[in-house]
Protein backbone atom coordinates (compact mmCIF):
# COMPACT_ATOMS: atom_id res chain seq x y z
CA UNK A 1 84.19 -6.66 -14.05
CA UNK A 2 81.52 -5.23 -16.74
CA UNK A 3 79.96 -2.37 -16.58
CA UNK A 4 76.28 -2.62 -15.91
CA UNK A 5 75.17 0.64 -17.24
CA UNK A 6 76.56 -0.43 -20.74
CA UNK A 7 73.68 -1.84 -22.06
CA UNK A 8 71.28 0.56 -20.81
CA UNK A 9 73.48 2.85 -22.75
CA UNK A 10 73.59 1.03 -25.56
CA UNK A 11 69.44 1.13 -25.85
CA UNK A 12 69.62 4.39 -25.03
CA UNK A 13 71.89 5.36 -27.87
CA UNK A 14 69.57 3.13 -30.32
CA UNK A 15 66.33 4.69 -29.11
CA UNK A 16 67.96 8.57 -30.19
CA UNK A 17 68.89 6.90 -33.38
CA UNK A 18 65.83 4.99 -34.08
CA UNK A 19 64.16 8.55 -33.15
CA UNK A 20 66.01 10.57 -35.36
CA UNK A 21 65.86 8.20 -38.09
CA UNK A 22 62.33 7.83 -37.73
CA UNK A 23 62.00 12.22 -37.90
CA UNK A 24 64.48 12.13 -40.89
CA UNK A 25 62.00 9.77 -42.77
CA UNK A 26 59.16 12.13 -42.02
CA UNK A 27 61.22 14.72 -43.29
CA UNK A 28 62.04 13.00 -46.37
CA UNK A 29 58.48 12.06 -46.87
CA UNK A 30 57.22 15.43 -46.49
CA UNK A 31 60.58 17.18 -48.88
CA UNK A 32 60.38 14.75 -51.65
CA UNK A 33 57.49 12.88 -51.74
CA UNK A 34 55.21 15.88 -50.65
CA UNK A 35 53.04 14.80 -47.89
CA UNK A 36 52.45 17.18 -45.90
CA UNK A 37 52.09 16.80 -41.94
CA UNK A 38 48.72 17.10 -40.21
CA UNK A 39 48.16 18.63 -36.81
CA UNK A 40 48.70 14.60 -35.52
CA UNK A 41 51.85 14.49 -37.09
CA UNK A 42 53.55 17.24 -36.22
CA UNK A 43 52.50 15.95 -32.25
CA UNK A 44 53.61 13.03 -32.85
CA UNK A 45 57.36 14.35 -34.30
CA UNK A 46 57.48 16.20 -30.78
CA UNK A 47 56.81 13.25 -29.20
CA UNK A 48 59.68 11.82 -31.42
CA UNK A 49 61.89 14.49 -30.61
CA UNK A 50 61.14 14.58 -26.77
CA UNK A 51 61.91 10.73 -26.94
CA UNK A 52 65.51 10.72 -28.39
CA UNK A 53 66.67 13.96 -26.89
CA UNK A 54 65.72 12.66 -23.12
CA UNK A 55 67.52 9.16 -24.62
CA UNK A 56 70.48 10.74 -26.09
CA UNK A 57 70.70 13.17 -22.11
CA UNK A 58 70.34 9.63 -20.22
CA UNK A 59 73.53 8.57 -22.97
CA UNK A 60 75.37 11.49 -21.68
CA UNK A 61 74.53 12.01 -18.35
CA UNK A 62 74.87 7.87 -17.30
CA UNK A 63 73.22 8.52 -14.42
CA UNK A 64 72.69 6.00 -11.16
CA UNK A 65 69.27 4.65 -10.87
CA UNK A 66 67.25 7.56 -9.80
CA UNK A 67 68.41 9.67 -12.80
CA UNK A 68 67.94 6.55 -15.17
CA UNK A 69 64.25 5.63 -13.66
CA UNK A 70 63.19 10.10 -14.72
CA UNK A 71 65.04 9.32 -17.91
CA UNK A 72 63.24 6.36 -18.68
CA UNK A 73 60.03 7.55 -16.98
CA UNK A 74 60.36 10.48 -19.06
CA UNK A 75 60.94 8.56 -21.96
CA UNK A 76 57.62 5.96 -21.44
CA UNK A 77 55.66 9.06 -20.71
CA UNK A 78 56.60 10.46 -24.51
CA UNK A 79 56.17 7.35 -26.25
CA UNK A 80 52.97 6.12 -24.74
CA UNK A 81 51.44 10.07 -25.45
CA UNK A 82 52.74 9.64 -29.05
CA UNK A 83 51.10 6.18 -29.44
CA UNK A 84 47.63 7.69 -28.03
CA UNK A 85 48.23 10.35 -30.98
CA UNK A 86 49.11 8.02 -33.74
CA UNK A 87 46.54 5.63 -32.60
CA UNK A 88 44.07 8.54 -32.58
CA UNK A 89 44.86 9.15 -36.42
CA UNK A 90 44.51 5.66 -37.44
CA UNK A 91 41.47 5.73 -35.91
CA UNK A 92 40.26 8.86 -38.38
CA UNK A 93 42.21 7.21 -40.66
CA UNK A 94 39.49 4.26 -41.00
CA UNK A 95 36.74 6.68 -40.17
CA UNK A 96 37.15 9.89 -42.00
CA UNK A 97 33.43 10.78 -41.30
CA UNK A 98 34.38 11.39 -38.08
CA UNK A 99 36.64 14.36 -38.73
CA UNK A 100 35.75 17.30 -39.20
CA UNK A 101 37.27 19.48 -42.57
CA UNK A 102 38.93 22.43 -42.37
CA UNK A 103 41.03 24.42 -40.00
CA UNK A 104 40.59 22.49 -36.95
CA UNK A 105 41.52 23.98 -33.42
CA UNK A 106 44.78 21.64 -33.17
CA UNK A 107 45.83 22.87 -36.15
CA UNK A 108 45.79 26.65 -35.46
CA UNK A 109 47.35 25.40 -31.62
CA UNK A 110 50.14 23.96 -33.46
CA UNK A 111 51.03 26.70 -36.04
CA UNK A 112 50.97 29.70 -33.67
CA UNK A 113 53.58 27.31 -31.34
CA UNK A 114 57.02 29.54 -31.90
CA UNK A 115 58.25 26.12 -32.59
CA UNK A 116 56.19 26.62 -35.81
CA UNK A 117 57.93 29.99 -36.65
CA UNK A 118 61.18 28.70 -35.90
CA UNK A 119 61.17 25.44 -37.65
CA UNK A 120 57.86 24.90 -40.03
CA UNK A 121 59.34 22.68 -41.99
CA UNK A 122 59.95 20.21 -38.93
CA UNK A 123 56.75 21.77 -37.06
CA UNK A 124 54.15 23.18 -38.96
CA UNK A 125 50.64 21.72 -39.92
CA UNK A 126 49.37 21.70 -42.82
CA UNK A 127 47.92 18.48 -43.88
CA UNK A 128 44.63 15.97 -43.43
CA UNK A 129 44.46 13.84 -40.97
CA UNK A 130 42.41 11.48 -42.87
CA UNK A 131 44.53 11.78 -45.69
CA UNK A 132 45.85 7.80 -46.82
CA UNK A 133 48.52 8.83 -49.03
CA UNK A 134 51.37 5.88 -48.22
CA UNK A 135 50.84 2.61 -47.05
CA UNK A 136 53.61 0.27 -46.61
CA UNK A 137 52.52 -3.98 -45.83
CA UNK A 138 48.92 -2.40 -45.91
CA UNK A 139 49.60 -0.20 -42.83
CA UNK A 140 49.23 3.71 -43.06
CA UNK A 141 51.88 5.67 -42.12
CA UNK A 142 49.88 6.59 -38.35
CA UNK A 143 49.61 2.52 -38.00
CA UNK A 144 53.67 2.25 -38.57
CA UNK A 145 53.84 5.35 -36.15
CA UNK A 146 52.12 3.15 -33.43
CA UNK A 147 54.18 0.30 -33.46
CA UNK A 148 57.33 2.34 -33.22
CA UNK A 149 55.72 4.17 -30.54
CA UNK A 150 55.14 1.22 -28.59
CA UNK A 151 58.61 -0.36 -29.26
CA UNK A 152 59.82 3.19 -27.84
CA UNK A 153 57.52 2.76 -24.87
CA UNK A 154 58.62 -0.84 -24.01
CA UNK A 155 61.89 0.02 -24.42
CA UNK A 156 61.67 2.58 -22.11
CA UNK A 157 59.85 0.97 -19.56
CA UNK A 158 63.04 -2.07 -19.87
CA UNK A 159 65.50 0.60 -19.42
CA UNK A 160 63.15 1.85 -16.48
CA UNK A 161 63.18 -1.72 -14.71
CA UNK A 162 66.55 -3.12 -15.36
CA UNK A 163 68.55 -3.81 -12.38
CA UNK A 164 72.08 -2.59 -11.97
CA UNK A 165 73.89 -5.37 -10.84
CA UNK A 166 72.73 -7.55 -13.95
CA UNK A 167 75.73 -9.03 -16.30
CA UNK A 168 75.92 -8.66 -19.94
């Protein structure tokens, strides 16, 4: 007999990757091609983060369906708040007039965080929002963040649903 949990595990274990993968680009991005991260960014890397380390717990953990549905609940919550964020910047993105220059309140939010202290590389802002540095198929980085946001989110929300007693 198969184990049902296996592929919820399995999605599980790709949604931490895809997470980390997707922070280690950001990384990369910001390291060696110097973009630095706005006060959006650096929201939506938590969101990243909060997303694959609640994935890679519900890996660990395997828990029966109440555990899985907060795990995945959890998850959906993280994703779809990332997606309002990235959606947010492409918005500014295409409207720059709308945003407002300087030090915006976000901004000092996020860099007093002690995440900020601890980690600035990973966490602190320091960049436009506005800013269209990289485009990739002639969608900003914040469009690309969407769509992986919303993969995440549907993901999550499969995870969420899926039945136990469904074969492989």
């Amino acid at each position: 007999m198969s184990n049902p949990m296996r592929p919820v595990r399995s999605i599980l274990l790709a949604i931490f990757t895809g997470c980390a993968s997707l922070i280690g680009y950001a990384l990369y991005l910001q390291l060696v091609e110097n973009l630095l991260p706005c006060p959006l960014c650096v929201v939506q890397r938590m969101a990243y983060w909060l997303i694959g380390l609640t994935a890679l717990a519900g890996f660990f953990h395997t828990p029966e369906t109440t555990g899985r549905r907060i795990y995945a609940g959890l998850m959906a919550v993280f994703a779809f708040t990332g997606g309002l964020v990235a959606l947010r910047q492409a918005w500014l993105v295409r409207y720059p007039e709308a945003f407002e220059c300087g030090i915006s309140p976000e901004e000092a939010f996020l860099n007093a965080l002690p995440l900020a202290r601890w980690w600035p590389v990973m966490f602190e802002a320091n960049g436009d929002c506005a800013d269209v540095t990289w485009k990739f198929a002639s969608l900003t980085l914040p469009d690309w963040s969407a769509i992986f946001f919303m993969i995440l989110a549907a993901l999550s929300i499969y995870v969420l649903l899926v039945r136990e007693n469904q074969r492989e």
